[in-house]
PDB file of N, CA and C in Angstrom:
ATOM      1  N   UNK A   1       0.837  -1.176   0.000  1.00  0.00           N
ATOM      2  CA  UNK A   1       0.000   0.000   0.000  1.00  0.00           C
ATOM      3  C   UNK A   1       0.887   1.245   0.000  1.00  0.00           C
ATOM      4  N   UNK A   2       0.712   2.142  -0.720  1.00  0.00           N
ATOM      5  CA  UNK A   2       1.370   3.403  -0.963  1.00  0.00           C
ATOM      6  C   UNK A   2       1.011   4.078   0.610  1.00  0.00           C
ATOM      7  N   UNK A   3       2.431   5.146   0.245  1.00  0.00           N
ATOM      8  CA  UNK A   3       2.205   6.393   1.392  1.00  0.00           C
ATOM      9  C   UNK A   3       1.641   7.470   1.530  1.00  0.00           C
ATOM     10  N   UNK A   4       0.405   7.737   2.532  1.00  0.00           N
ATOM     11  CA  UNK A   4      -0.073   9.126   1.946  1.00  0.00           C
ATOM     12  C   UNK A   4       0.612  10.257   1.625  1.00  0.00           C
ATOM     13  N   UNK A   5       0.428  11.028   1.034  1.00  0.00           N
ATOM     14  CA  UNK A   5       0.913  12.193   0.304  1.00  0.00           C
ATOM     15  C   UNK A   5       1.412  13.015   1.898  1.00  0.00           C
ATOM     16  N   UNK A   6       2.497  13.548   1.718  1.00  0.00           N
ATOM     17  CA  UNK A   6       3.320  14.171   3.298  1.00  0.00           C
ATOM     18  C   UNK A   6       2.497  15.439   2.642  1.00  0.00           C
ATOM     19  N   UNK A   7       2.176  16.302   4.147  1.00  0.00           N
ATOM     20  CA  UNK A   7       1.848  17.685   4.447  1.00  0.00           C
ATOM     21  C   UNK A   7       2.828  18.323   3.638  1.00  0.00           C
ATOM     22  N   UNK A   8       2.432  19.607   3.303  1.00  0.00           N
ATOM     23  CA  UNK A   8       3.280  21.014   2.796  1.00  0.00           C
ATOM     24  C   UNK A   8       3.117  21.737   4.369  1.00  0.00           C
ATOM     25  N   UNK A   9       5.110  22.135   4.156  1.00  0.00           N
ATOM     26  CA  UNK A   9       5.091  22.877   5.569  1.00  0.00           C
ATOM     27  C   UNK A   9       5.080  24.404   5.232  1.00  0.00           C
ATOM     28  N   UNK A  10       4.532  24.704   3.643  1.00  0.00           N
ATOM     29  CA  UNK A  10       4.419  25.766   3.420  1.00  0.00           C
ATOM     30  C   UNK A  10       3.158  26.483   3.373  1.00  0.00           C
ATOM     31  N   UNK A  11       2.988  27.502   4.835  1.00  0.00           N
ATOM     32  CA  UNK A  11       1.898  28.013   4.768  1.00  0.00           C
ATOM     33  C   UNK A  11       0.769  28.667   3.602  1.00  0.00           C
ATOM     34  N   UNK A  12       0.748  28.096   2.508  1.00  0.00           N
ATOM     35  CA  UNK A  12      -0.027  28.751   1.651  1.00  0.00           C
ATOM     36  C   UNK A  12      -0.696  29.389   1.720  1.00  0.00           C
ATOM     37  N   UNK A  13      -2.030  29.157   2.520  1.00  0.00           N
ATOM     38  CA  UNK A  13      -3.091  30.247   2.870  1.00  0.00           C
ATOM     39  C   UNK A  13      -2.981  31.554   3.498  1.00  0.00           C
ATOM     40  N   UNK A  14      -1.702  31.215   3.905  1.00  0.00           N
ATOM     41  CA  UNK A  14      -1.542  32.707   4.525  1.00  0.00           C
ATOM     42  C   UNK A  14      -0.358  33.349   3.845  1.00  0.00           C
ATOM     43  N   UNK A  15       0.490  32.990   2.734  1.00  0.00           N
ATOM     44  CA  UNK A  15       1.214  34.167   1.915  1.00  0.00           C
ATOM     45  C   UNK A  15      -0.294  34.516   1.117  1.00  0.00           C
ATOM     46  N   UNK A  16      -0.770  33.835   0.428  1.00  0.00           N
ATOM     47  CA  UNK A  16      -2.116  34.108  -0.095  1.00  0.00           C
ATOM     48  C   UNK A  16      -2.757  35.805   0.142  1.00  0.00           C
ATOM     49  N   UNK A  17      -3.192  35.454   1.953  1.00  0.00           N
ATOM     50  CA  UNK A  17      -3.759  36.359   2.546  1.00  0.00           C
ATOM     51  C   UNK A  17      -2.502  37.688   2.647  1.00  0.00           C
ATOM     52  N   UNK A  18      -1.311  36.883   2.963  1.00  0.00           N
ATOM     53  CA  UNK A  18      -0.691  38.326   3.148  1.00  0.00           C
ATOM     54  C   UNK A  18      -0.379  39.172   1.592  1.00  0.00           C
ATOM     55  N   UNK A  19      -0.410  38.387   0.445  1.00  0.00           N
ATOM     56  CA  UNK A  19      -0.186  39.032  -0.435  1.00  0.00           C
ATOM     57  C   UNK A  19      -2.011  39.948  -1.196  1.00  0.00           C
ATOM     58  N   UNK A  20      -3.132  39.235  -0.897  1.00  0.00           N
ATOM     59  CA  UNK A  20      -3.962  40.106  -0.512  1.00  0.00           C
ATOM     60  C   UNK A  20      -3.856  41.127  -0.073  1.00  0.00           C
ATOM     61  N   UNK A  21      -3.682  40.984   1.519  1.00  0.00           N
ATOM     62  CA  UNK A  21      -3.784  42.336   1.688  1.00  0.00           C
ATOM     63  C   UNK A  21      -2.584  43.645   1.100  1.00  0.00           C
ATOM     64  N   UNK A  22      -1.619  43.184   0.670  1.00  0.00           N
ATOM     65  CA  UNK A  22      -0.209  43.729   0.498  1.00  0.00           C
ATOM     66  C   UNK A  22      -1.084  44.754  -1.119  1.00  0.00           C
ATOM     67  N   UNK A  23      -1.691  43.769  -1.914  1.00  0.00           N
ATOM     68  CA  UNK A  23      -2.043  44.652  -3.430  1.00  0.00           C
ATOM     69  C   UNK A  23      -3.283  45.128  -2.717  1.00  0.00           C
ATOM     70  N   UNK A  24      -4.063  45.417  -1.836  1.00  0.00           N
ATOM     71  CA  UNK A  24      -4.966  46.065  -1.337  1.00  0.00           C
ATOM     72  C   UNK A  24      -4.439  47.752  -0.927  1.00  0.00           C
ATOM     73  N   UNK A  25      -3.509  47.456   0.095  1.00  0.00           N
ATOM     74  CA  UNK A  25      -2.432  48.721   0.481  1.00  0.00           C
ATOM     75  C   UNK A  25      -2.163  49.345  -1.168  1.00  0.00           C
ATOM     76  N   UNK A  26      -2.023  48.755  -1.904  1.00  0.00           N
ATOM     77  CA  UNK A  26      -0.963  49.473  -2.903  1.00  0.00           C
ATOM     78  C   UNK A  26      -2.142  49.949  -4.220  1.00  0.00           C
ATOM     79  N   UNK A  27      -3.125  49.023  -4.279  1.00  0.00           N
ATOM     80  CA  UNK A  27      -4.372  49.862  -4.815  1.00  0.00           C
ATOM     81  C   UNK A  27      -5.080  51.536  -4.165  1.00  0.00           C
ATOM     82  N   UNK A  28      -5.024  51.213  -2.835  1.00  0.00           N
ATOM     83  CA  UNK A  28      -5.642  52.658  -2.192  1.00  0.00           C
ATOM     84  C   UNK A  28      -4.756  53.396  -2.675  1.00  0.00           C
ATOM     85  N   UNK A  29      -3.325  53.239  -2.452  1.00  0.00           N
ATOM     86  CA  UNK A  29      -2.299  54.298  -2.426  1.00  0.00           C
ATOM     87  C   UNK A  29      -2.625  55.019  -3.848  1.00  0.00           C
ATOM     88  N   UNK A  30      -2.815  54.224  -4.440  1.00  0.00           N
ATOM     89  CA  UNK A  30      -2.883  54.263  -5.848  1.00  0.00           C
ATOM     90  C   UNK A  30      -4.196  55.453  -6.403  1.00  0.00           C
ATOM     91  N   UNK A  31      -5.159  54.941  -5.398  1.00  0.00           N
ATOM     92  CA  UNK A  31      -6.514  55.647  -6.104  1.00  0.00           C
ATOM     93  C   UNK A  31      -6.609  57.018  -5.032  1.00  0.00           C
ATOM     94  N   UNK A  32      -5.785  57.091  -3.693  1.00  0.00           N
ATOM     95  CA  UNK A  32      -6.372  58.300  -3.107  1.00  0.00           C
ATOM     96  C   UNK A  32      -4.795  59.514  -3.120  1.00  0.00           C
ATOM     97  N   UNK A  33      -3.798  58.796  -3.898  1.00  0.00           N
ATOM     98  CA  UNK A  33      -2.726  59.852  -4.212  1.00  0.00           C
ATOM     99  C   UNK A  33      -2.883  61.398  -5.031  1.00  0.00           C
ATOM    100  N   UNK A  34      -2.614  62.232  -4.377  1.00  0.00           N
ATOM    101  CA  UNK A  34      -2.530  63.232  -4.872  1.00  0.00           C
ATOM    102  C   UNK A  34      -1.511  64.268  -4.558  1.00  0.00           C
ATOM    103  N   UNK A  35      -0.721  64.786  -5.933  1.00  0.00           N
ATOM    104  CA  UNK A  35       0.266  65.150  -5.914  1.00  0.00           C
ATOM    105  C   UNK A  35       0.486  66.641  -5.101  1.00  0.00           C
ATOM    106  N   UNK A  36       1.875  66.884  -4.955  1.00  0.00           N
ATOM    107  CA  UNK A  36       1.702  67.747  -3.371  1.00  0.00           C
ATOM    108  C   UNK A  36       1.823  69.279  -4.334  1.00  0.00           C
ATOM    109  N   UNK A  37       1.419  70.585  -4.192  1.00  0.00           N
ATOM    110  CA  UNK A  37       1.536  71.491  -4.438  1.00  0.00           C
ATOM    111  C   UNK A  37       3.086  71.980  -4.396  1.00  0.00           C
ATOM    112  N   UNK A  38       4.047  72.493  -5.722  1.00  0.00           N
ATOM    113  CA  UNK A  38       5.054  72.678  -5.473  1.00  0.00           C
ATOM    114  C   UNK A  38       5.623  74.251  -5.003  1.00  0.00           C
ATOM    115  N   UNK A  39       6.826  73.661  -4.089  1.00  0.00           N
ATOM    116  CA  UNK A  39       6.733  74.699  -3.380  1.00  0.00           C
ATOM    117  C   UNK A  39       7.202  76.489  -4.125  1.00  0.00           C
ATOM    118  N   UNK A  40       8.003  77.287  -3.696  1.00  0.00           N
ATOM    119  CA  UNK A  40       8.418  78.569  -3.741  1.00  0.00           C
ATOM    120  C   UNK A  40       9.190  77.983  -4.616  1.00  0.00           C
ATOM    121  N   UNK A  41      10.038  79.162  -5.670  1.00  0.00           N
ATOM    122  CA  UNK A  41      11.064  79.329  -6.384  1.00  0.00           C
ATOM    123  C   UNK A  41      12.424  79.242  -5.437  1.00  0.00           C
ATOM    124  N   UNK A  42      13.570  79.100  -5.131  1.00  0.00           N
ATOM    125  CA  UNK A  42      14.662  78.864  -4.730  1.00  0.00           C
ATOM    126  C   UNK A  42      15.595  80.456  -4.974  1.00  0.00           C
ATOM    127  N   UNK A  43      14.694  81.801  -5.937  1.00  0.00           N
ATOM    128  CA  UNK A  43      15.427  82.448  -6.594  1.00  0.00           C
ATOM    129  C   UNK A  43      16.885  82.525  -6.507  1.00  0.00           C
ATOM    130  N   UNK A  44      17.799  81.088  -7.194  1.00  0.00           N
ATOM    131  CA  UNK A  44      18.995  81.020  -7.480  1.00  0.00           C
ATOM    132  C   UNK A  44      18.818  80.673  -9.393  1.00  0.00           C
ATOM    133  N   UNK A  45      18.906  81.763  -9.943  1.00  0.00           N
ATOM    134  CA  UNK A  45      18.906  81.410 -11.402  1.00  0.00           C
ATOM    135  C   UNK A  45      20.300  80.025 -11.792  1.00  0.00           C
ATOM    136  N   UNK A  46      19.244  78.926 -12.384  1.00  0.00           N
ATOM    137  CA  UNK A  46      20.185  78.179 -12.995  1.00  0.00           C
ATOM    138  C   UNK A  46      19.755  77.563 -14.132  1.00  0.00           C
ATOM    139  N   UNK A  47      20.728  76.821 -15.417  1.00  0.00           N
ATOM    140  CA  UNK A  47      20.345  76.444 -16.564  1.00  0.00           C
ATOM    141  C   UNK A  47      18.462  75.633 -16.030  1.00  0.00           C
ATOM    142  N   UNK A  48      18.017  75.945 -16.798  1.00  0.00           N
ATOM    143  CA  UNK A  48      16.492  75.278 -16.202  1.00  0.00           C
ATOM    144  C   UNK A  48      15.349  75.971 -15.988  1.00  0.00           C
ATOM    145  N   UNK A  49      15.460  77.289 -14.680  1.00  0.00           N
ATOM    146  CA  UNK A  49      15.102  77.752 -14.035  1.00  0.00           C
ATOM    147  C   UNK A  49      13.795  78.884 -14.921  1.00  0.00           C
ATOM    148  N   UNK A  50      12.665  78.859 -14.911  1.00  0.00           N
ATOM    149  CA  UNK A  50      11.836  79.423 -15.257  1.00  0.00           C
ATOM    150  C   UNK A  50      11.972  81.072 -14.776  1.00  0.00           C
ATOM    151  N   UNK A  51      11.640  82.444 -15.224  1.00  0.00           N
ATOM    152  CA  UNK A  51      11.937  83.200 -15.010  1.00  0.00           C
ATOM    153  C   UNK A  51      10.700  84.111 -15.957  1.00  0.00           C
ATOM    154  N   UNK A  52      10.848  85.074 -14.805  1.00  0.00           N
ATOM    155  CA  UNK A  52       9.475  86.444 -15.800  1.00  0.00           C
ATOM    156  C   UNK A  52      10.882  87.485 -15.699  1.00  0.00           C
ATOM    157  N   UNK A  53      10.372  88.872 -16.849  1.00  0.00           N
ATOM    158  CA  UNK A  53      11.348  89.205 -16.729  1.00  0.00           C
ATOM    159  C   UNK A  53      10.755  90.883 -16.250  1.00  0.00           C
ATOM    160  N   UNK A  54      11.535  91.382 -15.061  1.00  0.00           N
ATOM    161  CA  UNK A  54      10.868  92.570 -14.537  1.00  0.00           C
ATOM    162  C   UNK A  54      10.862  94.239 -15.407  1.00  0.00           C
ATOM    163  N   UNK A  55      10.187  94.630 -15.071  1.00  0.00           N
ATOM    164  CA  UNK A  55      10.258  96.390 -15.570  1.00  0.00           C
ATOM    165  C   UNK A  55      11.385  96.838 -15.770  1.00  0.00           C
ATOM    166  N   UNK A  56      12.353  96.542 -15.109  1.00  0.00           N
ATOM    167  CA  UNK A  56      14.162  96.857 -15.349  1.00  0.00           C
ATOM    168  C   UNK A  56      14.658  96.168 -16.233  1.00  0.00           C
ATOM    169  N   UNK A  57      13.924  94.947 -16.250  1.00  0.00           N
ATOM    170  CA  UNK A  57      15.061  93.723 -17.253  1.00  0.00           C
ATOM    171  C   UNK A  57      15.428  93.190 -16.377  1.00  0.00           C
ATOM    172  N   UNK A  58      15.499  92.914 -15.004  1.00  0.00           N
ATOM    173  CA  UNK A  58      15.929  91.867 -14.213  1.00  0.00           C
ATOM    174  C   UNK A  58      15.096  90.691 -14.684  1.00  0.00           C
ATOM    175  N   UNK A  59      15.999  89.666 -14.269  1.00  0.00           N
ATOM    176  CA  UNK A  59      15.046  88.447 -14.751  1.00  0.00           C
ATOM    177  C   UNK A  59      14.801  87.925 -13.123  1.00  0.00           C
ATOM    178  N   UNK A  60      13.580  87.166 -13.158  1.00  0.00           N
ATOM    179  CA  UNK A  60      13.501  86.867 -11.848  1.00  0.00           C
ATOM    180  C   UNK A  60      12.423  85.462 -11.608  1.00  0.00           C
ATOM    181  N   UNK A  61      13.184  84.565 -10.773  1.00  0.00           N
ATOM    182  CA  UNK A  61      12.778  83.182 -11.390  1.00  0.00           C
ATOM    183  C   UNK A  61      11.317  83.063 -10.265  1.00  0.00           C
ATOM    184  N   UNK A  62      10.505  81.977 -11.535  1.00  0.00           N
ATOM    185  CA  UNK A  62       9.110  81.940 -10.699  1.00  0.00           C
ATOM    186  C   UNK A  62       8.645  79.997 -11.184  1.00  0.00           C
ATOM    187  N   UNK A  63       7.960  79.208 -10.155  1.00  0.00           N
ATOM    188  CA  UNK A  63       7.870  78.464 -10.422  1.00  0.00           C
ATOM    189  C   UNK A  63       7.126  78.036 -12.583  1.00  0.00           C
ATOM    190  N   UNK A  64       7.618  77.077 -12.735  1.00  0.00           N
ATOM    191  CA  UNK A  64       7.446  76.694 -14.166  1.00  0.00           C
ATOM    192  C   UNK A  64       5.767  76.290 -14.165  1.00  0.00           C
ATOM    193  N   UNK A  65       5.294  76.009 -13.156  1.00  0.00           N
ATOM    194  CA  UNK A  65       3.824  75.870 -12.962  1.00  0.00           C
ATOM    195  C   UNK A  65       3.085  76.992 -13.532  1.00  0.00           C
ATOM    196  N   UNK A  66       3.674  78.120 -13.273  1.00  0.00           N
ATOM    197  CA  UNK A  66       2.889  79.302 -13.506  1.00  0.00           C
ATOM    198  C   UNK A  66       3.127  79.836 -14.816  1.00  0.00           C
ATOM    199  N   UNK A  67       2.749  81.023 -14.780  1.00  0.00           N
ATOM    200  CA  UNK A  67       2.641  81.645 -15.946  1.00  0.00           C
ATOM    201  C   UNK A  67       4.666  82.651 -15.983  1.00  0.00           C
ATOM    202  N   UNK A  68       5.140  82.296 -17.375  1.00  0.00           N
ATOM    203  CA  UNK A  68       6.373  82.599 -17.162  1.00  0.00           C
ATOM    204  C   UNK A  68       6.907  83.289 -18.357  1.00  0.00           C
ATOM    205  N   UNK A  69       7.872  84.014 -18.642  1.00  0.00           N
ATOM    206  CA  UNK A  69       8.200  84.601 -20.306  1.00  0.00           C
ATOM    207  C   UNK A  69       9.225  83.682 -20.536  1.00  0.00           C
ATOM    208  N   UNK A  70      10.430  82.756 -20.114  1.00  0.00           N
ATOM    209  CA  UNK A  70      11.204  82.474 -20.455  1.00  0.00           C
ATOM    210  C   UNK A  70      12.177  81.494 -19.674  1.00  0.00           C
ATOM    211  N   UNK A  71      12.874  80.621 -20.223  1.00  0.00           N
ATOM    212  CA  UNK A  71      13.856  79.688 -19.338  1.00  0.00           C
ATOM    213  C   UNK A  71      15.487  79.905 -19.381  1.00  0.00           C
ATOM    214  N   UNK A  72      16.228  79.842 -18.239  1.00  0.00           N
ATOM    215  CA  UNK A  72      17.514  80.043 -18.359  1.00  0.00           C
ATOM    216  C   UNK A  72      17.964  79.127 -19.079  1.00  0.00           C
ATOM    217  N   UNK A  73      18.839  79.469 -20.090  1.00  0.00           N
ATOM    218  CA  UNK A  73      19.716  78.513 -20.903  1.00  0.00           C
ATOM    219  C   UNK A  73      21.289  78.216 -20.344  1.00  0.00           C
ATOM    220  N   UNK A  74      21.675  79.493 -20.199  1.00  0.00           N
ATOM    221  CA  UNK A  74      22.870  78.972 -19.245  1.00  0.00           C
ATOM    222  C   UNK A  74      23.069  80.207 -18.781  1.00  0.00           C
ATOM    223  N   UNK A  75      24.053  80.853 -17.403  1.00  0.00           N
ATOM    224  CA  UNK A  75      24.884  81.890 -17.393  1.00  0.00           C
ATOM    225  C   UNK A  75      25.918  81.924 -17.713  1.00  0.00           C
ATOM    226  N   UNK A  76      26.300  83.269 -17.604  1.00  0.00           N
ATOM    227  CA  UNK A  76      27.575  83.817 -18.362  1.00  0.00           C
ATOM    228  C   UNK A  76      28.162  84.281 -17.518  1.00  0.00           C
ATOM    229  N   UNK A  77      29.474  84.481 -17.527  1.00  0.00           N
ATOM    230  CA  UNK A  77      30.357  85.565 -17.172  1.00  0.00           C
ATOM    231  C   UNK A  77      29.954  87.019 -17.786  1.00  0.00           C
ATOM    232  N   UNK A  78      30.853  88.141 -17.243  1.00  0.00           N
ATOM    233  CA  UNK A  78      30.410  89.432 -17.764  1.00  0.00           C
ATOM    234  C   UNK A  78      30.849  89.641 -18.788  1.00  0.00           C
ATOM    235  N   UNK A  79      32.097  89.356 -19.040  1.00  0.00           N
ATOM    236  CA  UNK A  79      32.337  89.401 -20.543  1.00  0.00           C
ATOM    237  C   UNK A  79      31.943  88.516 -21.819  1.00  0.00           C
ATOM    238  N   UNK A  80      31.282  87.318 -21.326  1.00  0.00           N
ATOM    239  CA  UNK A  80      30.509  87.110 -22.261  1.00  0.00           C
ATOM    240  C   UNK A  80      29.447  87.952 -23.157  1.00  0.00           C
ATOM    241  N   UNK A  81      29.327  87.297 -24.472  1.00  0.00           N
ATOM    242  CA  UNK A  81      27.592  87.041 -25.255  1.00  0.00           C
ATOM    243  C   UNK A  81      27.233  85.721 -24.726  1.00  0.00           C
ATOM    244  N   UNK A  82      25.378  86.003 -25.022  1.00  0.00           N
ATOM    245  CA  UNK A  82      24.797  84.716 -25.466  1.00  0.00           C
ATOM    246  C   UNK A  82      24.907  84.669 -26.644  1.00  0.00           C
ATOM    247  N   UNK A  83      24.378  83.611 -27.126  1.00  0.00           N
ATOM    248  CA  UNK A  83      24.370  82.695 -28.312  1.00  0.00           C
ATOM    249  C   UNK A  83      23.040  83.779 -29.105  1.00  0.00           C
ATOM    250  N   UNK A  84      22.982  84.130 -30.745  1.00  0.00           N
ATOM    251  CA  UNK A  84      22.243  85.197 -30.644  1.00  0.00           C
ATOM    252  C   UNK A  84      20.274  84.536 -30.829  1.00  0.00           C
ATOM    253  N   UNK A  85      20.362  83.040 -30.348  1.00  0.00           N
ATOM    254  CA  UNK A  85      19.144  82.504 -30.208  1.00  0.00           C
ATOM    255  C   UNK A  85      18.620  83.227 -29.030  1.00  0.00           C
ATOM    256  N   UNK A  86      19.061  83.238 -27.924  1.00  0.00           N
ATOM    257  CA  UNK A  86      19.112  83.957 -26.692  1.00  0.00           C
ATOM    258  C   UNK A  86      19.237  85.238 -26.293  1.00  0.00           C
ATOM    259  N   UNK A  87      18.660  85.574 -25.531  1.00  0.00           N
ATOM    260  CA  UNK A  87      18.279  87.111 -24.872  1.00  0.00           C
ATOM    261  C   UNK A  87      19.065  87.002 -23.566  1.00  0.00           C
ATOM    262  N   UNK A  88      20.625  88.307 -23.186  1.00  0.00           N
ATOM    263  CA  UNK A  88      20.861  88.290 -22.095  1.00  0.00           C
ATOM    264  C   UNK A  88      20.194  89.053 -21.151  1.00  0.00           C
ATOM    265  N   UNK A  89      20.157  88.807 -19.991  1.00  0.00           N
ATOM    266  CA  UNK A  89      19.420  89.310 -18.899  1.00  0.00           C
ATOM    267  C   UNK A  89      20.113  89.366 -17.440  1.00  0.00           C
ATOM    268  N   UNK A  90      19.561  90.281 -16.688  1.00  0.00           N
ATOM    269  CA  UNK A  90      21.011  90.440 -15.650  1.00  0.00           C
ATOM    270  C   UNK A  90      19.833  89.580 -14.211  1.00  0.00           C
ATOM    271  N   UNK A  91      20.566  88.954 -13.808  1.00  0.00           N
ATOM    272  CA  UNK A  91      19.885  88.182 -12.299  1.00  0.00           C
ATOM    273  C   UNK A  91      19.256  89.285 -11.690  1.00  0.00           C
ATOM    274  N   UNK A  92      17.619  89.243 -11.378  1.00  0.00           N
ATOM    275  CA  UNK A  92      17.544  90.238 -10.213  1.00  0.00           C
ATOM    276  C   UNK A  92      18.136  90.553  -9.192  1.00  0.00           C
ATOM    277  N   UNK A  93      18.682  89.120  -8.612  1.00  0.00           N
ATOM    278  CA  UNK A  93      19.742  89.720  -7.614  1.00  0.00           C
ATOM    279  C   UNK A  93      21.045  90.143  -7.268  1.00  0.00           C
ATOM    280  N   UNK A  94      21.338  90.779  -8.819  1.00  0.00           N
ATOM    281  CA  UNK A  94      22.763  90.943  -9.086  1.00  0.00           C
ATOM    282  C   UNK A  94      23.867  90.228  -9.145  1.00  0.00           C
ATOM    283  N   UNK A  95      23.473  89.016  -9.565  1.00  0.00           N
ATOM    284  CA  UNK A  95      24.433  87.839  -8.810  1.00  0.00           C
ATOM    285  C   UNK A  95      25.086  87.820 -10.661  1.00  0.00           C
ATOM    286  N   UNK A  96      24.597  87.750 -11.866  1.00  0.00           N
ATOM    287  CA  UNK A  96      25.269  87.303 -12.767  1.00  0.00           C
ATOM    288  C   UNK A  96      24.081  87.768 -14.172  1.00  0.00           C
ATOM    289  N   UNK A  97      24.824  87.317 -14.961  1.00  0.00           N
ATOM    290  CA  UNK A  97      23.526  87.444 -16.149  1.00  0.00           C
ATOM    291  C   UNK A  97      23.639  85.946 -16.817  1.00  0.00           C
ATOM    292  N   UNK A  98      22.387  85.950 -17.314  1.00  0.00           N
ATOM    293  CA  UNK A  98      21.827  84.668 -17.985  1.00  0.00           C
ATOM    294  C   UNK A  98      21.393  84.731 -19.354  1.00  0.00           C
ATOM    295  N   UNK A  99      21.528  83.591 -19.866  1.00  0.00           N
ATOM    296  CA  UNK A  99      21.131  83.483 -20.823  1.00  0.00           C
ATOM    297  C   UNK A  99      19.619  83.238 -21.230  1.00  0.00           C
ATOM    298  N   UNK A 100      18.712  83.599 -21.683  1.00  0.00           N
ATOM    299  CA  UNK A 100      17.489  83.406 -21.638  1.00  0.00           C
ATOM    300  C   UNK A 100      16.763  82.984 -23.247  1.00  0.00           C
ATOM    301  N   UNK A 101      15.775  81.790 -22.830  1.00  0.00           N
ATOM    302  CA  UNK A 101      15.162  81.088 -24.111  1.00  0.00           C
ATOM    303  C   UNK A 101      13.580  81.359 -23.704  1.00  0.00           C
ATOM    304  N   UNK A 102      13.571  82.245 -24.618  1.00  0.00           N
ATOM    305  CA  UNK A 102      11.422  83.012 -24.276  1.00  0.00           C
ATOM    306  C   UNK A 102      11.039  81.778 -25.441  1.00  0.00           C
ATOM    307  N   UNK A 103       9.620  81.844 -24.596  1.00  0.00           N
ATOM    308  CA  UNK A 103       8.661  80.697 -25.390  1.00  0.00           C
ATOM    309  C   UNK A 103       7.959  81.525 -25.869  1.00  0.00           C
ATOM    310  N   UNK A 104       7.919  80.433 -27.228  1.00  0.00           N
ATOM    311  CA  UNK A 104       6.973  81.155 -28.093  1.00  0.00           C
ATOM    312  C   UNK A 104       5.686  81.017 -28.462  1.00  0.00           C
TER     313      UNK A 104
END
């Protein structure tokens, strides 16, 4: 007469359950995420940096969320040009001038 079939000492029913509940957690996350409001500008102009440009010609950086005239392309030294795709502009905070790419 044959041997009955030996037990599994592997809890099945309960990775089962724990992996249940595990894609349960990761569905909510999923459906009640909402992304966080981004914060203030950093006003440190850098290649990237979204920017309006003020009544003086200072340029002065404002989140890219908003409403903006233009993006830094790179800065310069003072004796530089930009490139003549680009509009230079002096940092509002006197720190340098930039190169600037207005959208069109």
């Amino acid at each position: 007469m044959p041997a009955p079939p030996r037990q599994s000492n592997v809890p099945w029913r309960f990775l089962a359950g724990l992996t249940a509940v595990g894609i349960g957690i990761v569905l909510l996350g999923v459906f009640t995420y909402e992304p966080s409001i981004p914060g203030p500008p950093d006003n440190i102009l850098g290649a990237g940096s979204c920017v309006v440009i003020e009544a003086n010609g200072d340029a002065s950086e404002v989140n890219c969320e908003t409403v903006h005239d233009g993006v830094v392309e790179s800065l310069i030294g003072a004796d530089e040009l930009c490139p003549f795709e680009f509009e230079a502009h002096r940092d509002r905070q006197g720190l340098g001038v930039v190169c600037i790419r207005f959208d069109s």
